[in-house]
C-alpha atoms as a PDB file:
ATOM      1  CA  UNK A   1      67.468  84.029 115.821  1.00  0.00           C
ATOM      2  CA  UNK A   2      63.320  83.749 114.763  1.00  0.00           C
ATOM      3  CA  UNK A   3      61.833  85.849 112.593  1.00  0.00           C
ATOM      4  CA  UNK A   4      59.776  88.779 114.083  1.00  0.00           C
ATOM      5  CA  UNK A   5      56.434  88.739 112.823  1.00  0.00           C
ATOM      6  CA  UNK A   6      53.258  90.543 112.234  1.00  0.00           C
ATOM      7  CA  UNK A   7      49.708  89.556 111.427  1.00  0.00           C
ATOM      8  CA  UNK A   8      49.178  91.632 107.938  1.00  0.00           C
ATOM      9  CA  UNK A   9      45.682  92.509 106.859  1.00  0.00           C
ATOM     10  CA  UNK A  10      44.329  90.108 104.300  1.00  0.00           C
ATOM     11  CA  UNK A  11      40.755  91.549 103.465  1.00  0.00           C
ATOM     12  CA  UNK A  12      42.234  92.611 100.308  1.00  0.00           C
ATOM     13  CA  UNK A  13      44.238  89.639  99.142  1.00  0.00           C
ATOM     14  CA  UNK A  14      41.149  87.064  99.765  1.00  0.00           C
ATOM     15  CA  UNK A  15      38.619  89.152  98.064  1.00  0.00           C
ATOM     16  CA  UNK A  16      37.465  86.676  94.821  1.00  0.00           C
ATOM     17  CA  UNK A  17      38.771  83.644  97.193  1.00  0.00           C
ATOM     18  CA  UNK A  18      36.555  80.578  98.330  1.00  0.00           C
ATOM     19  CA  UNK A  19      38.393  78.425  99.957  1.00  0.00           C
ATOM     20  CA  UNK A  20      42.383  78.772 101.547  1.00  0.00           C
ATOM     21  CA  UNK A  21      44.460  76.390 102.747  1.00  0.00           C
ATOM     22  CA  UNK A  22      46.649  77.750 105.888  1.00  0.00           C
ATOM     23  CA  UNK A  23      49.993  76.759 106.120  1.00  0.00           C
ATOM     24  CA  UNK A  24      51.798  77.489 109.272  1.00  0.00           C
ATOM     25  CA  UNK A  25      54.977  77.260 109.983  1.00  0.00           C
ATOM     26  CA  UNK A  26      56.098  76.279 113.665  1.00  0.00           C
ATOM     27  CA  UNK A  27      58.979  78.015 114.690  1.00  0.00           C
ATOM     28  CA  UNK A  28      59.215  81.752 113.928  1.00  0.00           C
ATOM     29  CA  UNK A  29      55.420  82.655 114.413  1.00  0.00           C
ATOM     30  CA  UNK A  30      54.957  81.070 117.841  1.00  0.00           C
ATOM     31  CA  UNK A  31      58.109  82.640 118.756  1.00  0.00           C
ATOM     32  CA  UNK A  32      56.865  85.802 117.331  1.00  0.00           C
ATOM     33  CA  UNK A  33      53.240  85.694 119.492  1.00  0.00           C
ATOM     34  CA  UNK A  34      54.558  84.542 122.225  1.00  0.00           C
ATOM     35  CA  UNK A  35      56.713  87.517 122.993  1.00  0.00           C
ATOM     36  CA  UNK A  36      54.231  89.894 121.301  1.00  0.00           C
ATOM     37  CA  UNK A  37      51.754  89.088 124.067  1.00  0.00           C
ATOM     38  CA  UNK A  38      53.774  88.533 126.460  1.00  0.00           C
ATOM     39  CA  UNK A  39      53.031  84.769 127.287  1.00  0.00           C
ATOM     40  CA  UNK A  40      54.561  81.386 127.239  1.00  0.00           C
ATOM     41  CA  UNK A  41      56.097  80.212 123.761  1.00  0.00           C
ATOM     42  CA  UNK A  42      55.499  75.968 125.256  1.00  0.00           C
ATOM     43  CA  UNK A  43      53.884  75.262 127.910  1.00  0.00           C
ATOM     44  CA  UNK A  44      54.905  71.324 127.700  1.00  0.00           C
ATOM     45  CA  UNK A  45      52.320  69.912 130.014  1.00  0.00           C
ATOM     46  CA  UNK A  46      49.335  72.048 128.800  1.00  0.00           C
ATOM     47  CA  UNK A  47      49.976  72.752 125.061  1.00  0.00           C
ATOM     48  CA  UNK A  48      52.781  69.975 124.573  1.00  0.00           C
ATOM     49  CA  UNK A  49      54.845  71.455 122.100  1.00  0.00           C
ATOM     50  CA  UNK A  50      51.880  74.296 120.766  1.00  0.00           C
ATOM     51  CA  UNK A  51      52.203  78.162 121.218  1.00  0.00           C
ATOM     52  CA  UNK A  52      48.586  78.973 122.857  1.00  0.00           C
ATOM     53  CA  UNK A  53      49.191  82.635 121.407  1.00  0.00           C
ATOM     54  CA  UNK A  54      49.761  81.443 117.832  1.00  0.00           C
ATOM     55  CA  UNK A  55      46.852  78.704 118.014  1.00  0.00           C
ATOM     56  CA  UNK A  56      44.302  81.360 118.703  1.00  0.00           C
ATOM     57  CA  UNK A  57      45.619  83.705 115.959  1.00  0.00           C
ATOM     58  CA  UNK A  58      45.071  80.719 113.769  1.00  0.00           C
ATOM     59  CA  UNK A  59      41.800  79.834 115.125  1.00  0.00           C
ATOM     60  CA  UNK A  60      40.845  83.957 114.800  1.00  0.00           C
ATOM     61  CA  UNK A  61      42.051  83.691 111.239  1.00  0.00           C
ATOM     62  CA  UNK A  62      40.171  80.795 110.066  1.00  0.00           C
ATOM     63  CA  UNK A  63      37.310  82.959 111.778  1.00  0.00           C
ATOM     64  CA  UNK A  64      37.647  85.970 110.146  1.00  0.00           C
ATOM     65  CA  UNK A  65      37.870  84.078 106.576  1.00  0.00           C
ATOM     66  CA  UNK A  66      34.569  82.376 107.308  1.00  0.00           C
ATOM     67  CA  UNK A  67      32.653  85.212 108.118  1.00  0.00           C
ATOM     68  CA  UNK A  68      33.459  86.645 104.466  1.00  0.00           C
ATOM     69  CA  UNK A  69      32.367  83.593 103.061  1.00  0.00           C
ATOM     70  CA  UNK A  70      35.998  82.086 102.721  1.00  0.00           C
ATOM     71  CA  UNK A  71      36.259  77.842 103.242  1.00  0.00           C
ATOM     72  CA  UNK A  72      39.562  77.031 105.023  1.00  0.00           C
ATOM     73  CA  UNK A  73      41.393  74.281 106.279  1.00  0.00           C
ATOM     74  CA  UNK A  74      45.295  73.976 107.982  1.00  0.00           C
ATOM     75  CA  UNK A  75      47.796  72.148 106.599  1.00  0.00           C
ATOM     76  CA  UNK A  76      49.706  70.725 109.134  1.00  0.00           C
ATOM     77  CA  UNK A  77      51.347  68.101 110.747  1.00  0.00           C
ATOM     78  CA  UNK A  78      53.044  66.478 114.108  1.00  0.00           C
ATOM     79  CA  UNK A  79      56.579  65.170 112.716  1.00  0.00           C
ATOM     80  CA  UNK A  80      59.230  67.354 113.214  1.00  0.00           C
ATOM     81  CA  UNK A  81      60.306  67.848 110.010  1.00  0.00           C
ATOM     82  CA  UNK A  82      57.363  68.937 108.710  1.00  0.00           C
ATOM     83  CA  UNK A  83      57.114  72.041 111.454  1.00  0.00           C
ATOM     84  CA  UNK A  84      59.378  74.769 109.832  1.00  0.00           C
ATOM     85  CA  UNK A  85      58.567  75.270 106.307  1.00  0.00           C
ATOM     86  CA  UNK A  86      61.625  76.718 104.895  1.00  0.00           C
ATOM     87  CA  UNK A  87      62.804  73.137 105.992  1.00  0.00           C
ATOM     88  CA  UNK A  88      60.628  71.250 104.316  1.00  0.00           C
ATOM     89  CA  UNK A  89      61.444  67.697 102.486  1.00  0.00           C
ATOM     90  CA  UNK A  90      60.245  67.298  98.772  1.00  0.00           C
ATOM     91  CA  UNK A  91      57.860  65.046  99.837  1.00  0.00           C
ATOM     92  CA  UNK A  92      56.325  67.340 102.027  1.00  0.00           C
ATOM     93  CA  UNK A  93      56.749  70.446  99.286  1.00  0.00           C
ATOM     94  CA  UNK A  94      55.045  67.628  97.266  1.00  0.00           C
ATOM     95  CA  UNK A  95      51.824  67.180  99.922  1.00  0.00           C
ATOM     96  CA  UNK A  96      51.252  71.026  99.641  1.00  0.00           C
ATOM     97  CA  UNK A  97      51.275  70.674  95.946  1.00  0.00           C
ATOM     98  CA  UNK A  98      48.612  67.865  95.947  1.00  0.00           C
ATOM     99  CA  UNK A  99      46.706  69.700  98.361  1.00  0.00           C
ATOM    100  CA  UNK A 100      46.709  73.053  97.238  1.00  0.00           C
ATOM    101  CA  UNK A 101      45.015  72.243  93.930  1.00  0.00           C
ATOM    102  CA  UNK A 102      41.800  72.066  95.492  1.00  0.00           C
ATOM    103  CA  UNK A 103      41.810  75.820  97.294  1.00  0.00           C
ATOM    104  CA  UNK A 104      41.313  78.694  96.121  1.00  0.00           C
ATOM    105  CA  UNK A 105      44.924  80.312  97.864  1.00  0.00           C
ATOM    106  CA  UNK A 106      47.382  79.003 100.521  1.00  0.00           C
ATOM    107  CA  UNK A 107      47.532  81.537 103.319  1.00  0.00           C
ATOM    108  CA  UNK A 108      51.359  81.156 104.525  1.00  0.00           C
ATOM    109  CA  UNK A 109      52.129  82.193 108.213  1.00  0.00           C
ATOM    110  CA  UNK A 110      55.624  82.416 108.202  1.00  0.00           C
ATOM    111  CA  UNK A 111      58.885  84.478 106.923  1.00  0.00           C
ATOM    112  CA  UNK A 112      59.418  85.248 103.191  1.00  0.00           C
ATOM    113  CA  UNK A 113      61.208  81.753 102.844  1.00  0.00           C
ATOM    114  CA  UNK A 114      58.179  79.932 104.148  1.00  0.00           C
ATOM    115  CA  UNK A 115      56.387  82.155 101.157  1.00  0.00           C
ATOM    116  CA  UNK A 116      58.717  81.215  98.666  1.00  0.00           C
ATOM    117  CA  UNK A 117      58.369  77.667  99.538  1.00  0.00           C
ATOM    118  CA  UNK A 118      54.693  77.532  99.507  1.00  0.00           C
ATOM    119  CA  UNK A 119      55.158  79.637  95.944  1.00  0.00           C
ATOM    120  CA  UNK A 120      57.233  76.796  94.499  1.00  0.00           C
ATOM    121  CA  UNK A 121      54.880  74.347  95.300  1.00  0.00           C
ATOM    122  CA  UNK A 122      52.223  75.942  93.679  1.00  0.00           C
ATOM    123  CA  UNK A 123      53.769  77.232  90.601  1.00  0.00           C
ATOM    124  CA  UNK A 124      51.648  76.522  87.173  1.00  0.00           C
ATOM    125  CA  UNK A 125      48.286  76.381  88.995  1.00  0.00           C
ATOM    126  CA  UNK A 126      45.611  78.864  89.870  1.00  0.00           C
ATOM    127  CA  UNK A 127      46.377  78.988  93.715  1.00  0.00           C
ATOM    128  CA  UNK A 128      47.174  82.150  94.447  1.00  0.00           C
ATOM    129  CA  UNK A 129      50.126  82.717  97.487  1.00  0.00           C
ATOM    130  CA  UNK A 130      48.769  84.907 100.439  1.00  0.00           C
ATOM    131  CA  UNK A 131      51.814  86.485 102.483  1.00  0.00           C
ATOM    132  CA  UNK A 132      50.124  86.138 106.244  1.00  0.00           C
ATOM    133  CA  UNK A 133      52.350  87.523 108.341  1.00  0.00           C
ATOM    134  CA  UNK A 134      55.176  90.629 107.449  1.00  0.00           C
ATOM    135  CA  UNK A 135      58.436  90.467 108.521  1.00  0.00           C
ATOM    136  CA  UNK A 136      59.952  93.225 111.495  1.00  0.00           C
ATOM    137  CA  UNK A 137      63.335  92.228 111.733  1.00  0.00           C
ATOM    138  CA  UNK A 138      64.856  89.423 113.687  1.00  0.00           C
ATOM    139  CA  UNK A 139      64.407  89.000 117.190  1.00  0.00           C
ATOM    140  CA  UNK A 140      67.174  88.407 119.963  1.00  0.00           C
ATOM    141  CA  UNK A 141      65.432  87.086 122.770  1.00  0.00           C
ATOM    142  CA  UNK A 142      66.029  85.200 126.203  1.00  0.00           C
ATOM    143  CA  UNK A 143      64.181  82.043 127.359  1.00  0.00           C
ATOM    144  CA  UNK A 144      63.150  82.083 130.500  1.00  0.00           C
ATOM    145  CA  UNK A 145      62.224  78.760 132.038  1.00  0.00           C
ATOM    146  CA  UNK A 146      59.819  77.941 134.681  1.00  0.00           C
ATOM    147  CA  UNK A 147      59.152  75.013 136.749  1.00  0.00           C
ATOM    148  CA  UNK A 148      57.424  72.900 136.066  1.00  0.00           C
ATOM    149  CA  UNK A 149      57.965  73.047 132.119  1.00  0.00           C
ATOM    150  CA  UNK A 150      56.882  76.412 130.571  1.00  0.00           C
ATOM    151  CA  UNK A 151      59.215  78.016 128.678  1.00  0.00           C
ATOM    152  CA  UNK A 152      58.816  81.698 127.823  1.00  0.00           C
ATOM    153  CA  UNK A 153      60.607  84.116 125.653  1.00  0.00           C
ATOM    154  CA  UNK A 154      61.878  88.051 126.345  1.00  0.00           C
ATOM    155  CA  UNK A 155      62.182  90.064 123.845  1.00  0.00           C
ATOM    156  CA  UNK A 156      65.725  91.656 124.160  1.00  0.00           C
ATOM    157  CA  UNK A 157      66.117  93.223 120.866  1.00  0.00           C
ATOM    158  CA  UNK A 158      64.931  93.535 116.904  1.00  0.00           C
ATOM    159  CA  UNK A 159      67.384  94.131 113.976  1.00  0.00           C
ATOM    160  CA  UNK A 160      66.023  95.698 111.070  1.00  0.00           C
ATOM    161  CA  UNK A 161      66.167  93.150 107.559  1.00  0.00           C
ATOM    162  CA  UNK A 162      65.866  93.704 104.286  1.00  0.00           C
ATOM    163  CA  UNK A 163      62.007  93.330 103.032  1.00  0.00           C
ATOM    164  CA  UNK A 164      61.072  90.643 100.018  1.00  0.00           C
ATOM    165  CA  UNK A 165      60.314  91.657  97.148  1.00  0.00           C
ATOM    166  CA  UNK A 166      62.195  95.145  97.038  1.00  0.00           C
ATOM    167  CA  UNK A 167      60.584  98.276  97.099  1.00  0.00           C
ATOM    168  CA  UNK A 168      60.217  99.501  94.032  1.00  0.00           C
ATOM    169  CA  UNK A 169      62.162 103.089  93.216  1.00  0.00           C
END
């Protein structure tokens, strides 16, 4: 079952920041757009093996960062491994590290263990981790295929999970 995600409001957490490196992670966020609005999680022979949805949030993001002055670029990649962070190799956890010494943060759309993963990879230096998406619960949902390859997902229910870090009492 995928993660069910929000977009969170970053204005505050990119204040100070110059440049952010976006790290997206390709299986509980598309999921997660696709059902929020309602449209087709792959389309194979128009998107290939891309959530439209998620792409434009991306594309909005890295549009909303430039117009407060903020430099960004995605980390990504095509290889299947590489798509769901919590997954990642070493080598790839190793990439981000690399990579991440030159921005300012590393935006992370994904679940808490994509955050926690990007946060490993950039302990003892200055970038800062930006949570990019909150957590809802986990979605159960039902794929719905269509002919002649577009796959789509309906949201059938959310369970409620426990939010990282804790509340404080």
């Amino acid at each position: 079952m995928p993660f069910y995600l929000k977009p969170r409001d970053l204005s505050a957490d990119v204040a100070n920041v110059r440049s952010a490196l976006i790290v997206p992670c390709r299986f509980c966020p598309p999921a997660s757009f696709a059902v929020r609005e309602k449209r087709p999680f792959i389309d194979l022979f128009r998107s290939f093996l891309k959530t439209a949805a998620y792409e434009e949030h991306i594309r909005a993001l890295r549009s909303e960062l430039s117009q407060v002055g903020v430099e960004t670029a995605v980390f990504d990649s095509r290889l299947a491994p590489d798509l769901i962070v919590c997954m990642w190799t070493a080598g790839r956890r190793e990439r981000l590290r690399r990579r991440a010494r030159s921005f300012d943060a590393v935006v992370v759309l994904g679940c808490d263990a994509a955050v926690r993963t990007a946060e490993g990879c950039t302990e003892n230096s200055s970038c800062r981790v930006v949570r990019g998406l909150e957590i809802e619960g986990l979605m159960n949902v039902i794929p719905r295929f269509r002919f002649p390859g577009t796959i789509s997902l309906e949201l059938s229910s959310v369970t409620r999970v426990l939010e990282y870090p804790p509340a404080q009492a």
